[in-house]
Protein backbone atom coordinates (compact mmCIF):
# COMPACT_ATOMS: atom_id res chain seq x y z
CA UNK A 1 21.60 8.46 -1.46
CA UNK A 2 18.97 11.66 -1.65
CA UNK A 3 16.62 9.62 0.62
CA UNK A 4 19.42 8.40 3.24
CA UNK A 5 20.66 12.23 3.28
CA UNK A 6 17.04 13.73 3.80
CA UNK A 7 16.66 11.60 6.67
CA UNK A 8 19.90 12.38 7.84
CA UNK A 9 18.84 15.88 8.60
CA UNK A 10 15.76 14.57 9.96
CA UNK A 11 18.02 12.65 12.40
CA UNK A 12 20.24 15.30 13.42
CA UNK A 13 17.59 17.45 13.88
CA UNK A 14 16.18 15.52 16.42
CA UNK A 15 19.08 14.70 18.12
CA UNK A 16 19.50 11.28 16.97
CA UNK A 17 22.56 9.46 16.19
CA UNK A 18 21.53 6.68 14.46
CA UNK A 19 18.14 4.87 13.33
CA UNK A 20 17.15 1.60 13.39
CA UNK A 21 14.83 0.55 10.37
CA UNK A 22 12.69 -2.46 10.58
CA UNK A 23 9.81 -1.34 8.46
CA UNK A 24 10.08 -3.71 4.95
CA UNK A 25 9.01 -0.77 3.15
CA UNK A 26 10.84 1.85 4.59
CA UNK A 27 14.02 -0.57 4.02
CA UNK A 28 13.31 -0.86 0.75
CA UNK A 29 12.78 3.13 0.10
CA UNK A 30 16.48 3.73 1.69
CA UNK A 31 18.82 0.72 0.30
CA UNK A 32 16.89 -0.67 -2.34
CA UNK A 33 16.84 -4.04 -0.92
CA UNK A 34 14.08 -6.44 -2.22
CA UNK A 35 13.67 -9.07 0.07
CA UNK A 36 11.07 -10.35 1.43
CA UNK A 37 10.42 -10.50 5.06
CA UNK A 38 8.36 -14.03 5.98
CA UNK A 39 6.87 -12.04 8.88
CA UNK A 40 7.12 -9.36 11.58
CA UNK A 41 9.11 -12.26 13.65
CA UNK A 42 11.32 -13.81 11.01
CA UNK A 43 12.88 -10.47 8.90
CA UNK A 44 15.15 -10.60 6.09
CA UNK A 45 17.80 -7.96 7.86
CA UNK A 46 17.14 -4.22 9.09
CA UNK A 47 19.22 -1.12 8.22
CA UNK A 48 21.55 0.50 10.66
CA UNK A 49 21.55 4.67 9.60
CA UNK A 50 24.11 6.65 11.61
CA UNK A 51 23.80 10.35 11.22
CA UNK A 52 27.40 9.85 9.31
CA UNK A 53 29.25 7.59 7.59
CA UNK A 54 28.17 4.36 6.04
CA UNK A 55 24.88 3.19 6.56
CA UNK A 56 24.44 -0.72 7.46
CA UNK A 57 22.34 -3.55 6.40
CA UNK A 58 22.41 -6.13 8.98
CA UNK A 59 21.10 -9.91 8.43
CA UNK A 60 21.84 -13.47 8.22
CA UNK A 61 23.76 -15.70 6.10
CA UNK A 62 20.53 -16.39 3.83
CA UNK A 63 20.59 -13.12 2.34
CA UNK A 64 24.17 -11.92 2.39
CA UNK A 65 24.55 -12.74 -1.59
CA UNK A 66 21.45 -10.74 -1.73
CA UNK A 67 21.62 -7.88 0.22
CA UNK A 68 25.37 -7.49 -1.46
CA UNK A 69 23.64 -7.18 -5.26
CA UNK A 70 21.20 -4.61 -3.97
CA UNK A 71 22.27 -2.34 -1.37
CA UNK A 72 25.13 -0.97 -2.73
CA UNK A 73 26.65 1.93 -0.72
CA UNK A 74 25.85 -0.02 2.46
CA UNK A 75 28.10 -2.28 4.36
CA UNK A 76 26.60 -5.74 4.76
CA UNK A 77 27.08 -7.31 8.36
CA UNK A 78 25.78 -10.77 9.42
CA UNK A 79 24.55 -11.47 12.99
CA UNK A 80 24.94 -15.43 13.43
CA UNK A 81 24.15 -14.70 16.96
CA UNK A 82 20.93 -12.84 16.68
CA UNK A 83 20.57 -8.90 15.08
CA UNK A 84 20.71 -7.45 19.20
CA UNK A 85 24.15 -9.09 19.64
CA UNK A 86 25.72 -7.90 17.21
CA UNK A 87 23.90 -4.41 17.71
CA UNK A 88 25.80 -4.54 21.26
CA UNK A 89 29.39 -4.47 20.02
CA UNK A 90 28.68 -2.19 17.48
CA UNK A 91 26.93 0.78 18.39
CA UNK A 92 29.80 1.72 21.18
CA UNK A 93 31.99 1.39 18.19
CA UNK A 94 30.30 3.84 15.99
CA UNK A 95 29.86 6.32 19.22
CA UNK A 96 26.02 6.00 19.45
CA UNK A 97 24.34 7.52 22.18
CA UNK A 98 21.01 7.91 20.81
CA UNK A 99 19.32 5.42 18.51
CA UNK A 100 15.86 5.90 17.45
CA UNK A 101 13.91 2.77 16.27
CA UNK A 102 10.82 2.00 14.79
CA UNK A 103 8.29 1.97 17.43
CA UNK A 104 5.22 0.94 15.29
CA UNK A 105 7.07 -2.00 13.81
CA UNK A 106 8.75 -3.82 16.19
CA UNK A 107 7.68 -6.88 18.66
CA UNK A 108 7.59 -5.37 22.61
CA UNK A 109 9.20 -8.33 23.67
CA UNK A 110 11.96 -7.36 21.03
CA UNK A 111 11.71 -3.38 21.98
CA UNK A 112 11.97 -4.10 25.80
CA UNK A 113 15.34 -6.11 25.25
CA UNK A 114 16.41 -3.26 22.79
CA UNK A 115 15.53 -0.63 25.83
CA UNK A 116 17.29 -2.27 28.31
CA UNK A 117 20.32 -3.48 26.41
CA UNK A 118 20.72 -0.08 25.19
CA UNK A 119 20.52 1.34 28.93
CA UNK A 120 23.34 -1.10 30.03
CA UNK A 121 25.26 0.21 27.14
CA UNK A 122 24.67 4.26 28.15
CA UNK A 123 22.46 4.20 25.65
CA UNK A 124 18.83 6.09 25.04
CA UNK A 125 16.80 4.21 23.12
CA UNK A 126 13.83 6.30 21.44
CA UNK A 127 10.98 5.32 19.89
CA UNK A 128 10.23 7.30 16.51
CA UNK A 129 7.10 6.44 14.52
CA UNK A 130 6.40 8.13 10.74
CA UNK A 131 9.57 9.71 10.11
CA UNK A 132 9.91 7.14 6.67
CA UNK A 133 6.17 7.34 6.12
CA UNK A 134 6.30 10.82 6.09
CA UNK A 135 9.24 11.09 3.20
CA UNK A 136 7.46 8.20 1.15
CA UNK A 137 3.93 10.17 1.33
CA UNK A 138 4.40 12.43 -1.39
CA UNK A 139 6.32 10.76 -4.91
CA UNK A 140 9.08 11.61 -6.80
CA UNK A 141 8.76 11.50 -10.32
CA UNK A 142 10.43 8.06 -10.58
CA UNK A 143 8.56 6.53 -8.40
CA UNK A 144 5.25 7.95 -9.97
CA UNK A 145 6.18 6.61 -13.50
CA UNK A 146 6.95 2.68 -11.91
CA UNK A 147 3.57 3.48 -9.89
CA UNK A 148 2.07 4.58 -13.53
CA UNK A 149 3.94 1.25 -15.01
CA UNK A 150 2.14 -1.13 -11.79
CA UNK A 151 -1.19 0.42 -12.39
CA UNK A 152 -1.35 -0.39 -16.56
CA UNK A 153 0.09 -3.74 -15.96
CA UNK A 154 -2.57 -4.27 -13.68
CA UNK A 155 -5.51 -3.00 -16.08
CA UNK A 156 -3.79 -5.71 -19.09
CA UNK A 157 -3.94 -8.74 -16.34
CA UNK A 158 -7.71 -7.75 -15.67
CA UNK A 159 -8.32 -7.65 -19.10
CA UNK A 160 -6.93 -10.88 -19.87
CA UNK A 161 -8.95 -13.02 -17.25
CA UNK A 162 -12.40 -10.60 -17.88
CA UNK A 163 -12.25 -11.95 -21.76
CA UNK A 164 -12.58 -15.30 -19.85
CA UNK A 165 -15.09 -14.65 -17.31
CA UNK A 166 -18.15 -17.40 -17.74
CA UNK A 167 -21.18 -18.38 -15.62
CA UNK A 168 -20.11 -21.27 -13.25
CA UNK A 169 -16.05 -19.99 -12.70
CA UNK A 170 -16.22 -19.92 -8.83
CA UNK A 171 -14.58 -16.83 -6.67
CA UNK A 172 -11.54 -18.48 -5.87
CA UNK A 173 -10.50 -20.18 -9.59
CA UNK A 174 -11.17 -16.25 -10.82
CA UNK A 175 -8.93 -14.88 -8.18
CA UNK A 176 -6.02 -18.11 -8.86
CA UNK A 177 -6.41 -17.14 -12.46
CA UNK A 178 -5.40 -13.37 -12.09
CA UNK A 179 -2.69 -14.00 -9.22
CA UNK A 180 -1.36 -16.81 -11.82
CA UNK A 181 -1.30 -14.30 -14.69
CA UNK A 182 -0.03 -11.32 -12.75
CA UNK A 183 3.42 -13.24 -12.38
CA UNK A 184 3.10 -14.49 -16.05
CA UNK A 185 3.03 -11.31 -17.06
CA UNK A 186 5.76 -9.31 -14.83
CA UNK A 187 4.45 -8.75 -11.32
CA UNK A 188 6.63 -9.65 -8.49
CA UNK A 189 3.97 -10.87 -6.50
CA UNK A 190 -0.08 -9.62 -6.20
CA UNK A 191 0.37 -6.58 -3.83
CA UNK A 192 -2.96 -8.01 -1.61
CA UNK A 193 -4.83 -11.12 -1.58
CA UNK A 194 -6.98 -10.55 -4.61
CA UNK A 195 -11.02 -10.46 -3.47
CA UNK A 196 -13.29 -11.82 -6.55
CA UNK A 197 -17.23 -11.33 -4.84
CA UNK A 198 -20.43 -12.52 -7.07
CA UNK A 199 -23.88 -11.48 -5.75
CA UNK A 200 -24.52 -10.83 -2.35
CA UNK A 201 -20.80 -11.84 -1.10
CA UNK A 202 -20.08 -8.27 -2.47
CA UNK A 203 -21.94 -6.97 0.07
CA UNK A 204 -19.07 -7.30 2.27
CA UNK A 205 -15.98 -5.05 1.19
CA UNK A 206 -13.08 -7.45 1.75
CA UNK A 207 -14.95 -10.24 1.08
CA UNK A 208 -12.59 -13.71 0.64
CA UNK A 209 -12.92 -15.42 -2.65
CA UNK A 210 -15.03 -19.34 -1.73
CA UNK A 211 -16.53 -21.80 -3.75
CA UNK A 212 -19.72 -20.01 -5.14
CA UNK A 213 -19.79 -20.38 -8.65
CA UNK A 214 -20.77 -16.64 -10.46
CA UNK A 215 -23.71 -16.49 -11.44
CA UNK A 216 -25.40 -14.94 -14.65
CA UNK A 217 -26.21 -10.87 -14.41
CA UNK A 218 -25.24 -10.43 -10.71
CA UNK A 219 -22.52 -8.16 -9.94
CA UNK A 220 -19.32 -9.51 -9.54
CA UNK A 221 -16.66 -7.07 -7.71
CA UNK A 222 -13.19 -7.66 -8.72
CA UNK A 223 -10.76 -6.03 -5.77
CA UNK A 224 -6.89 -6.55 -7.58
CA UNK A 225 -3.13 -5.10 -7.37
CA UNK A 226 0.54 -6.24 -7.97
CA UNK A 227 3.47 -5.18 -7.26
CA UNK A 228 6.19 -4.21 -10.45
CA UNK A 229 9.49 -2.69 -9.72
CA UNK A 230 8.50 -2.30 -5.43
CA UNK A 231 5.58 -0.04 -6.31
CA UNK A 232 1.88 -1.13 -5.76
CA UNK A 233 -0.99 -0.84 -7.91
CA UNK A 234 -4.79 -1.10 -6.37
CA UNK A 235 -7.50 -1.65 -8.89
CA UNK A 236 -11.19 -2.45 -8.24
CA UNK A 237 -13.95 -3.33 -11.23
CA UNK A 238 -17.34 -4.49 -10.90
CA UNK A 239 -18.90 -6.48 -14.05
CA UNK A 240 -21.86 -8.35 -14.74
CA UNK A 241 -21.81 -11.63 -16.98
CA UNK A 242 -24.76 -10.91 -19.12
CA UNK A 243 -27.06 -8.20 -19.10
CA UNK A 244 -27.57 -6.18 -15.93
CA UNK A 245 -30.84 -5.61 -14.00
CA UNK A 246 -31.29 -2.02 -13.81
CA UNK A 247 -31.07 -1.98 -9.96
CA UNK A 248 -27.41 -2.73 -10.94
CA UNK A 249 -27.26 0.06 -13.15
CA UNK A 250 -29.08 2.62 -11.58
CA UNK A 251 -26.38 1.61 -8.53
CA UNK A 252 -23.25 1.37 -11.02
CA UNK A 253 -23.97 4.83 -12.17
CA UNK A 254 -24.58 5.89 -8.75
CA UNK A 255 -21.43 4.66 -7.48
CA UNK A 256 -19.33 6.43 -10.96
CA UNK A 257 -21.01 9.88 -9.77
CA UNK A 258 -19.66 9.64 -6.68
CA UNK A 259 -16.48 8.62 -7.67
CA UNK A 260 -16.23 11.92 -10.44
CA UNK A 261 -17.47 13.93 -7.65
CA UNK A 262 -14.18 13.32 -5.85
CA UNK A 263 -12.19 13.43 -8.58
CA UNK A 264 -13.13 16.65 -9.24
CA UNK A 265 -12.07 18.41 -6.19
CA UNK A 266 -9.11 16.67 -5.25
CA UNK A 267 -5.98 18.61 -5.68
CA UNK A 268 -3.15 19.88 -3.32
CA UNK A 269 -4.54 22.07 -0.33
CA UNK A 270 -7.95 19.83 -0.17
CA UNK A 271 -8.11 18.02 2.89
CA UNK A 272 -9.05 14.06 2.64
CA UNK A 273 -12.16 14.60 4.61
CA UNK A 274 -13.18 16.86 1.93
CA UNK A 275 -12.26 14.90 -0.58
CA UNK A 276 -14.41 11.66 0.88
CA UNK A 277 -16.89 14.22 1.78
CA UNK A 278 -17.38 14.80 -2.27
CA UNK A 279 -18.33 11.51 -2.56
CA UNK A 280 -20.10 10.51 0.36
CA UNK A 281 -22.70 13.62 -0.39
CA UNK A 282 -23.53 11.94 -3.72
CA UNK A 283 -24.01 8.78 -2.06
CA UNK A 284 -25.99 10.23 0.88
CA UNK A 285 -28.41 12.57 -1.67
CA UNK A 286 -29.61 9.58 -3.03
CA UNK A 287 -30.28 8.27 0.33
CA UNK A 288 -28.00 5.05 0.23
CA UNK A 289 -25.35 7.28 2.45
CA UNK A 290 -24.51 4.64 5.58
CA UNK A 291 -24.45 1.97 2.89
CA UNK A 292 -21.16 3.14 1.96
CA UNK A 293 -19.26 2.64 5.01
CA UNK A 294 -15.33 2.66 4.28
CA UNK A 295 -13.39 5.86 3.81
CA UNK A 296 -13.07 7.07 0.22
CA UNK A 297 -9.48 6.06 -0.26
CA UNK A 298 -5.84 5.78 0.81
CA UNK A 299 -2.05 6.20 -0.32
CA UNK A 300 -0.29 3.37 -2.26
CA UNK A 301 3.45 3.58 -3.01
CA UNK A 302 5.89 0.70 -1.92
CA UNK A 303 2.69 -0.27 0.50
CA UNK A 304 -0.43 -1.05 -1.17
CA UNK A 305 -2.04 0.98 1.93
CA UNK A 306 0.24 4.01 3.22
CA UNK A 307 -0.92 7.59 4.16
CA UNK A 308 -2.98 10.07 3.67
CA UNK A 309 -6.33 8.80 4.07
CA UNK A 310 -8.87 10.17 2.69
CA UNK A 311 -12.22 9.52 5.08
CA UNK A 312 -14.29 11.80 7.14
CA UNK A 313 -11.58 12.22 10.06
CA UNK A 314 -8.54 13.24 8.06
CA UNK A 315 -8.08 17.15 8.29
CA UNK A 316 -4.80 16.92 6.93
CA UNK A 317 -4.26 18.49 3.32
CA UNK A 318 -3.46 16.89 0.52
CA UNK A 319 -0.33 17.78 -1.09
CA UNK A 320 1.56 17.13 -4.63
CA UNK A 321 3.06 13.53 -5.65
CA UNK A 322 0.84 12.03 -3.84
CA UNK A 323 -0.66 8.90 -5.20
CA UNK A 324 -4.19 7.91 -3.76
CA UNK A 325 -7.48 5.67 -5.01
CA UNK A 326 -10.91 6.73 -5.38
CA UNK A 327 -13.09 3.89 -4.08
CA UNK A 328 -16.57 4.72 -3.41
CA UNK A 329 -18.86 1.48 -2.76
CA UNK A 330 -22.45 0.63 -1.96
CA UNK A 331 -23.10 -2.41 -0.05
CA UNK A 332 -26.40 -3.64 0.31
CA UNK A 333 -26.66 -6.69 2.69
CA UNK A 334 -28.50 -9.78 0.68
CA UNK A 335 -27.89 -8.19 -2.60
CA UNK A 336 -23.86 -7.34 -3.08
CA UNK A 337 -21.61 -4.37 -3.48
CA UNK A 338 -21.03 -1.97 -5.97
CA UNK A 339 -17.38 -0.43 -5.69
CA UNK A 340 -15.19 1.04 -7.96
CA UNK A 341 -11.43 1.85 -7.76
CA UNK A 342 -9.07 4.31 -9.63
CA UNK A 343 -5.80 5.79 -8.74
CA UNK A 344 -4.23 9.33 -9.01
CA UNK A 345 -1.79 11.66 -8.40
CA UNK A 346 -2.43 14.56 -7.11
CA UNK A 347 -1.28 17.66 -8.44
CA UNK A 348 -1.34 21.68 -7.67
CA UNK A 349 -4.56 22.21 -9.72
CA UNK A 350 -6.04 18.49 -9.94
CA UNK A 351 -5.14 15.59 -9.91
CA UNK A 352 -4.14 12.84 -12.82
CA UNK A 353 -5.99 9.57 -13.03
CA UNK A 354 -3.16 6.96 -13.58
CA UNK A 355 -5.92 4.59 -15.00
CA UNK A 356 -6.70 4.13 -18.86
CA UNK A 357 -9.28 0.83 -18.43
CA UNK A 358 -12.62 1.80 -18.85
CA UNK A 359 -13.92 -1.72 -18.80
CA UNK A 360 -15.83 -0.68 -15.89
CA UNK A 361 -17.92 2.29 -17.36
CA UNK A 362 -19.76 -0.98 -19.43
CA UNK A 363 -22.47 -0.65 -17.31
């Protein structure tokens, strides 16, 4: 109920009388509902949030049993007829005359009927973007420990399938294997299509795992994340089966400076862009800087990719709770990549690396 009453005051603050939520995450953050939405057209219900009284969940008969185990404090309503049907009859009943919705996550063909439903009823529709984003951005202590709890099971499932890696396992069977063991092990689900890349396919950052069979002392960049209790974990190793060439050394420790730079300065008050800037200077000194052309890092949390960014455009400080990754890469086309990935949380006079693998400082 803290969330639902923070953005409350939110709400009445702007003059809202209700909010519509149709973000999966945001959902999630305010009712504790799990399910799974199959896509932005086919959802598994949205929440209802007047300024007072009981908040709604609205779906369909396939999740009623559901959404009555999990969202407790919310009153469950079905819409055989279609969610903006059954919106109609009840917003004039609840005394809405301004419901916000979630502009950024919504079809227009779904927001225009909204709009002019609404009008009909004497009602403004507005369109509010971030207001959710911005409470999730920064963590509570519960939600840092289950991100803490995503990020170790993630490390064991690596560790697992690395004792396994051999010469002639292609991309995808690696990336089948550590999906398949994720869920063995826990995980709801991966949190992002894994991305396995051997030799020059890791020159390309979200590379898709194919049929190339890994090859003896290449590097091999292993992109991975689940999802444990809602909360995402993002995770990215690069090995070598065999013994490395020392391009792919002299690269690998390249890559680790850079990524200690940024460590080092991030705390609450830096901006992102300074924080990518740390990194990207290391890179750059050693004259490999527009080789590394993604931003340093993002926020994970329910979403495997939420705000802040940290890249060279973000001015926006960091602040405390929240949870970001430290990715710098080098990409070199022909060759492959060089990228490695931890998480932490920043904190008033640091930050906290979440990450206790160090599988990846073999090189």
């Amino acid at each position: 109920m803290e969330n639902l009453n923070r953005l409350r005051k939110i709400l009445k603050n702007r003059k809202i009388d209700a909010l519509l939520v149709t973000q999966p995450e945001n959902r999630r953050y305010l009712s504790r509902y799990t399910a799974i939405d199959a896509s932005i057209t086919e959802t598994s219900g949205v929440l209802l949030i007047p300024c007072r009284g009981t908040p709604f969940l609205l779906t369909d008969s396939r999740f009623e049993l559901h959404a009555g185990l999990e969202a407790k404090g919310f009153e469950i309503m079905l819409y055989p007829k279609g969610l903006l049907p059954l919106l109609w009859k009840l917003l004039p009943k609840l005394g809405i005359k301004r419901l916000g919705f979630e502009s950024h996550y919504i079809l227009y063909t779904t927001a225009e009927k909204l709009i002019n439903g609404t009008n009909k009823l004497g009602i403004e529709a507005v369109p509010v973007e971030g207001i959710i984003e911005n409470m999730r951005v920064s963590k509570q202590r519960d939600e840092i420990e289950k991100i803490e709890k995503s990020v170790l099971l993630n490390e064991a499932v690596f560790q697992k399938v690395y004792a396994d890696l051999r010469e002639g396992q292609t991309e995808k069977e690696v990336a089948i294997r550590i999906e398949n063991t994720m869920l063995a092990m826990g995980a709801e689900r991966p949190s992002f299509a894994t991305i396995i890349a051997g030799g020059p396919n890791g020159a390309a950052p979200h590379a898709v795992p194919g049929t190339r069979p890994l090859q003896r002392g290449e590097p091999i960049v292993i992109d991975m994340g689940l999802v444990l209790d809602g909360y995402c974990s993002d995770m990215t190793r690069t090995v070598v089966i065999g013994t490395p060439d020392e391009k792919t050394v002299a690269l690998f420790r390249l890559v680790r400076q850079a990524q200690l730079a940024a460590i080092g300065v991030i705390k609450a008050g830096v901006t992102g862009k300074e924080a990518d800037k740390a990194a990207r200077d290391v890179i750059t000194r050693a004259g490999l800087g527009e080789k590394f052309g993604h931003g340093l890092g993002h926020g994970v949390g329910l979403a495997v990719h939420e705000a802040p960014s940290l890249n060279r455009r973000n001015n926006k400080k960091l602040q405390r709770g929240m949870v970001v990754t430290i990715e710098p890469g080098v990409y070199l086309s022909g060759w492959g990549g060089i990228r490695l990935e931890n998480m932490v949380v920043v904190e008033e006079e640091g930050c906290r690396i979440l990450n206790r693998d160090t599988t990846f400082l073999d090189l």
